[in-house]
C-alpha atoms as a PDB file:
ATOM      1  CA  UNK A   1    -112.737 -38.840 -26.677  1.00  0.00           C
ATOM      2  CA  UNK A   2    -114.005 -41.829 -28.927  1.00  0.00           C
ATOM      3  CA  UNK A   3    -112.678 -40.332 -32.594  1.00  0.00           C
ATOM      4  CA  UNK A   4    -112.934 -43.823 -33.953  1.00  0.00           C
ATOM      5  CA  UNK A   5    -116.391 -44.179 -35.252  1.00  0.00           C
ATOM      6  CA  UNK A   6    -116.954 -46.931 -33.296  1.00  0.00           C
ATOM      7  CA  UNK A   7    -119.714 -47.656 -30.489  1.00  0.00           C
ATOM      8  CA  UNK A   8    -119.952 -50.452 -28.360  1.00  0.00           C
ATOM      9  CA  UNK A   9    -123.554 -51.926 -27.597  1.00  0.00           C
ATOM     10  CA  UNK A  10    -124.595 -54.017 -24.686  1.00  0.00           C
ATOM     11  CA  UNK A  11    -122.131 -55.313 -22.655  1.00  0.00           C
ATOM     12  CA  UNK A  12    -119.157 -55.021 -25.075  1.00  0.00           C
ATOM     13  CA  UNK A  13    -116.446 -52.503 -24.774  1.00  0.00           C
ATOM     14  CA  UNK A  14    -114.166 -50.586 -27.083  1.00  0.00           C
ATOM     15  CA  UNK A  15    -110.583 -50.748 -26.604  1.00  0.00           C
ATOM     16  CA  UNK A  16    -106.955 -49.826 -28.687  1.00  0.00           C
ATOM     17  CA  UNK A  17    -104.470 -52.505 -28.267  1.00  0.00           C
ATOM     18  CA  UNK A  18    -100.996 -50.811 -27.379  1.00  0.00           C
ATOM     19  CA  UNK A  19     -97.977 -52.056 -29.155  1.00  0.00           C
ATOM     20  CA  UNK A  20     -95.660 -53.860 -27.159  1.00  0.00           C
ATOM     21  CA  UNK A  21     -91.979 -52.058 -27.641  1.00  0.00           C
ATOM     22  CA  UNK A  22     -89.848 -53.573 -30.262  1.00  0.00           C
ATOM     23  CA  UNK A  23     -86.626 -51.804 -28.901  1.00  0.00           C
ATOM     24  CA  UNK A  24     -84.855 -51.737 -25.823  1.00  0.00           C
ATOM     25  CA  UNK A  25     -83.785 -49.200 -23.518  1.00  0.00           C
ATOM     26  CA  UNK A  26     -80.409 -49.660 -25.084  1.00  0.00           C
ATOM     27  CA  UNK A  27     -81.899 -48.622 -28.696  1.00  0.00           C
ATOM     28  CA  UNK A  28     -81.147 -52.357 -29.755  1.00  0.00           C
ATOM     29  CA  UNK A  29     -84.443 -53.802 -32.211  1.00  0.00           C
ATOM     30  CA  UNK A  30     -85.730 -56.522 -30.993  1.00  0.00           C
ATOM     31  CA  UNK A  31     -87.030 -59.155 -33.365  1.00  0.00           C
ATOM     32  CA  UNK A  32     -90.606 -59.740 -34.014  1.00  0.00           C
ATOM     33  CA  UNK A  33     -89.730 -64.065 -33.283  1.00  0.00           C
ATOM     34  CA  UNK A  34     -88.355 -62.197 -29.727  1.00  0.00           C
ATOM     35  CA  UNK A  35     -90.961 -59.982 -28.873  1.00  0.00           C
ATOM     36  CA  UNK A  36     -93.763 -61.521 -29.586  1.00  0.00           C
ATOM     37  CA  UNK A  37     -93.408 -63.886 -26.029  1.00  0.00           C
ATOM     38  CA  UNK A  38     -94.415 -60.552 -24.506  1.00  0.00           C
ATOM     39  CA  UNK A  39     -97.955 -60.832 -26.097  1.00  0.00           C
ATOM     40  CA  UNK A  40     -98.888 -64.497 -25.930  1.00  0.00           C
ATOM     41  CA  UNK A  41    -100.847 -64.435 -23.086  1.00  0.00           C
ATOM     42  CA  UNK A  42    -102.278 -61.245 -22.575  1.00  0.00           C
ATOM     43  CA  UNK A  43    -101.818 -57.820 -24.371  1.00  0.00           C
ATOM     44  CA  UNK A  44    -101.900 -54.290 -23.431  1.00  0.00           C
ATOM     45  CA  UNK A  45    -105.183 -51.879 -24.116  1.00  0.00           C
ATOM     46  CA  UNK A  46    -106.468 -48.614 -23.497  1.00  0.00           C
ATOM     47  CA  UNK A  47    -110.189 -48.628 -22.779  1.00  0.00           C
ATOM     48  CA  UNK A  48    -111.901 -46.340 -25.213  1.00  0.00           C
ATOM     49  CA  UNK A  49    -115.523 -46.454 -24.610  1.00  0.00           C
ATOM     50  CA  UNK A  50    -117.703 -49.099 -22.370  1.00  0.00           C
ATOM     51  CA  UNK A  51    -120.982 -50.178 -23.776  1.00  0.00           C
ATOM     52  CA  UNK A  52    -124.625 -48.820 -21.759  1.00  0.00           C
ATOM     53  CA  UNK A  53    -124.992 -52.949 -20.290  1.00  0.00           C
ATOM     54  CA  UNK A  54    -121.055 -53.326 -19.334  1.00  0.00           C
ATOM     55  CA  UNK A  55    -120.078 -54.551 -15.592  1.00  0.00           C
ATOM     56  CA  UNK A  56    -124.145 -55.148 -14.718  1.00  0.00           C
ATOM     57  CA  UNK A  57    -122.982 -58.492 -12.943  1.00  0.00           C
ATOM     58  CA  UNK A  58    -120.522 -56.273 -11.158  1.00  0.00           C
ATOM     59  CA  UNK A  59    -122.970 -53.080 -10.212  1.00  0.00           C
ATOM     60  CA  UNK A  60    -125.241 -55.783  -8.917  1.00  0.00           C
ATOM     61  CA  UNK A  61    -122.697 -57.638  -6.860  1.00  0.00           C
ATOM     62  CA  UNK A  62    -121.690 -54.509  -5.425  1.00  0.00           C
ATOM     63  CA  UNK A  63    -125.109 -53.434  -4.190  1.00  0.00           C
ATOM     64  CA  UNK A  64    -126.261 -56.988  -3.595  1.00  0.00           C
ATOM     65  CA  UNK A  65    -123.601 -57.988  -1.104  1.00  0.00           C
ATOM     66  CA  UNK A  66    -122.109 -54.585  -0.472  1.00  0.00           C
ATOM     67  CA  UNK A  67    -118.266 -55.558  -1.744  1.00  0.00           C
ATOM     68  CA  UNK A  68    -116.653 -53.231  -3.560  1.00  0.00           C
ATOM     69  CA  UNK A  69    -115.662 -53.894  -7.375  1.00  0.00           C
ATOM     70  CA  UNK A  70    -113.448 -52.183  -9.727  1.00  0.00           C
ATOM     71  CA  UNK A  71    -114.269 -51.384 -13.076  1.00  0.00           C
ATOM     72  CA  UNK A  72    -112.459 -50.147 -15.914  1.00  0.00           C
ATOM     73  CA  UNK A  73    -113.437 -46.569 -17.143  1.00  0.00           C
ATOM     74  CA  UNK A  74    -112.378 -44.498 -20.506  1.00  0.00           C
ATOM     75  CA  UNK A  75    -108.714 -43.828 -20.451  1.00  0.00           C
ATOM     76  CA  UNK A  76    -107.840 -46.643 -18.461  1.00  0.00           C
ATOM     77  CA  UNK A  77    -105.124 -49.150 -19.110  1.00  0.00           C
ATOM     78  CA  UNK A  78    -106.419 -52.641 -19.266  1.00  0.00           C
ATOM     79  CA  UNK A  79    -105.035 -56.226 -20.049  1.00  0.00           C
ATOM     80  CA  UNK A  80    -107.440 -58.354 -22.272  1.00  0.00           C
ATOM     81  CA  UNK A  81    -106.529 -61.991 -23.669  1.00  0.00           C
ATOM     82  CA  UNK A  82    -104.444 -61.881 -26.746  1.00  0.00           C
ATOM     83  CA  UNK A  83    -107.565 -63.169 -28.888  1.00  0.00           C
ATOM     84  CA  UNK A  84    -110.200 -61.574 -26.935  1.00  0.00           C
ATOM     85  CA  UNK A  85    -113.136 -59.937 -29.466  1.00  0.00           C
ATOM     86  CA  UNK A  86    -112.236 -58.991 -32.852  1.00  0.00           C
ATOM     87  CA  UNK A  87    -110.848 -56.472 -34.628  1.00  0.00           C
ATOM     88  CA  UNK A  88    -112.055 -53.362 -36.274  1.00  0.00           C
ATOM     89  CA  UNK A  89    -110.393 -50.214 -38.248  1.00  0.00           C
ATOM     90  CA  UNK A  90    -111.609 -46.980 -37.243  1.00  0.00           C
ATOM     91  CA  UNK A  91    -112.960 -44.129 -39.274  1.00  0.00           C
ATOM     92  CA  UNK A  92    -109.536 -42.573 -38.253  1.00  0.00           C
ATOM     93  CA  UNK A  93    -107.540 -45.179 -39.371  1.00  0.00           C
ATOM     94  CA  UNK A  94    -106.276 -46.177 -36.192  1.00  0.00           C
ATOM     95  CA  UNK A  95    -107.144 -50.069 -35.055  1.00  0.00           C
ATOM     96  CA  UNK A  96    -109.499 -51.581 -32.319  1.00  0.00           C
ATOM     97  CA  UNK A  97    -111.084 -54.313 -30.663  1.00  0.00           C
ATOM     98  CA  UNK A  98    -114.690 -54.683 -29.388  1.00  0.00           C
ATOM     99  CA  UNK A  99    -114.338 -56.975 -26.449  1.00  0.00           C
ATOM    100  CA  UNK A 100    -116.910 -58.370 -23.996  1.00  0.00           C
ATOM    101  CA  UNK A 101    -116.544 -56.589 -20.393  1.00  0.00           C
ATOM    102  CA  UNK A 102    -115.522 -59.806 -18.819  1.00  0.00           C
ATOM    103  CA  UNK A 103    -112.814 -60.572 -21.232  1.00  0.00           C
ATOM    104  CA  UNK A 104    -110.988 -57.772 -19.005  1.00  0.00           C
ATOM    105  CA  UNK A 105    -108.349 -59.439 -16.808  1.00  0.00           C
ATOM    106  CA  UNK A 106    -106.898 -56.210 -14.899  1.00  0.00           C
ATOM    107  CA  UNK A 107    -106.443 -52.654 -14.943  1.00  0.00           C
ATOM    108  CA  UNK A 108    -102.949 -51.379 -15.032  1.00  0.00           C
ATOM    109  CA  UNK A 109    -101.046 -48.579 -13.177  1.00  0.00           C
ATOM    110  CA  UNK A 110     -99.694 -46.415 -15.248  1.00  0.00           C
ATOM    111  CA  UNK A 111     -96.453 -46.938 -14.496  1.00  0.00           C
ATOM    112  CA  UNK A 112     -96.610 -51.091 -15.647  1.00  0.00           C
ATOM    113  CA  UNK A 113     -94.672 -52.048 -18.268  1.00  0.00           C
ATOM    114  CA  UNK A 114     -95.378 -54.975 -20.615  1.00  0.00           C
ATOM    115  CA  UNK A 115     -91.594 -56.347 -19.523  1.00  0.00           C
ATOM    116  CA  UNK A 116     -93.847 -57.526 -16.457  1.00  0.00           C
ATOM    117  CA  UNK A 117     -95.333 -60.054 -18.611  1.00  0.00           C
END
C-alpha cells in the first residue's frame, strides 16, 4: 500500500531505497567511510508503485516476438543505480525516489543480501 503521497506518472516508478546495514553479524558498527563501498554502484529498493506507461517497451517485446520478460511489481525488491531519479519525502515522512522503469537493473530474491555487492 502506497502511504507516501506520492504517484508516479508515465513511465516512472516509485521506489524506497533500503539502507544498507551499518553493523555486522558480530554487532561490530561499521563506519560510514566502510560501508558506503556497498552502495557505489547500485543500491537496494523496494518497488512501491509503477507508473500507468511503465515496461511498454517490454509488454510490446513480449507480444511482438513472443519472449518472455520480467517486470518488477509492488513489493518487489529491486536494484536501481546509486543516482538513478531523484529524491522525494513522503507525506509520511519516510524517503523515496521516482525513477524511470529502465533505470531498474534487477529484481532481487528475497533472500539477497547487499554483502553480494
Amino acid at each position: 500500500m502506497n502511504k507516501s503521497g506520492i504517484h508516479p506518472t508515465g513511465e516512472k516508478v516509485l521506489v524506497r531505497p533500503i539502507k544498507t546495514e551499518r553493523k555486522t553479524d558480530g554487532g561490530i558498527i561499521i563506519p560510514d567511510a566502510a560501508a558506503s563501498k556497498y552502495d557505489l554502484a547500485q543500491i537496494k529498493a523496494t518497488v512501491i508503485e509503477v507508473g500507468p506507461t511503465a515496461f511498454e517497451k517490454e509488454v510490446y517485446f513480449e507480444k511482438t516476438y513472443g519472449m518472455p520478460t520480467v517486470t518488477p511489481r509492488s513489493g518487489d525488491i529491486i536494484a536501481i543505480a546509486k543516482y538513478a531519479g531523484y529524491l522525494l519525502k513522503g507525506k509520511d515522512g519516510e524517503e523515496y525516489r521516482i525513477i524511470n522503469d529502465d533505470d531498474i537493473t534487477a529484481i532481487l530474491e528475497d533472500d539477497w543480501d547487499t554483502k553480494h555487492v
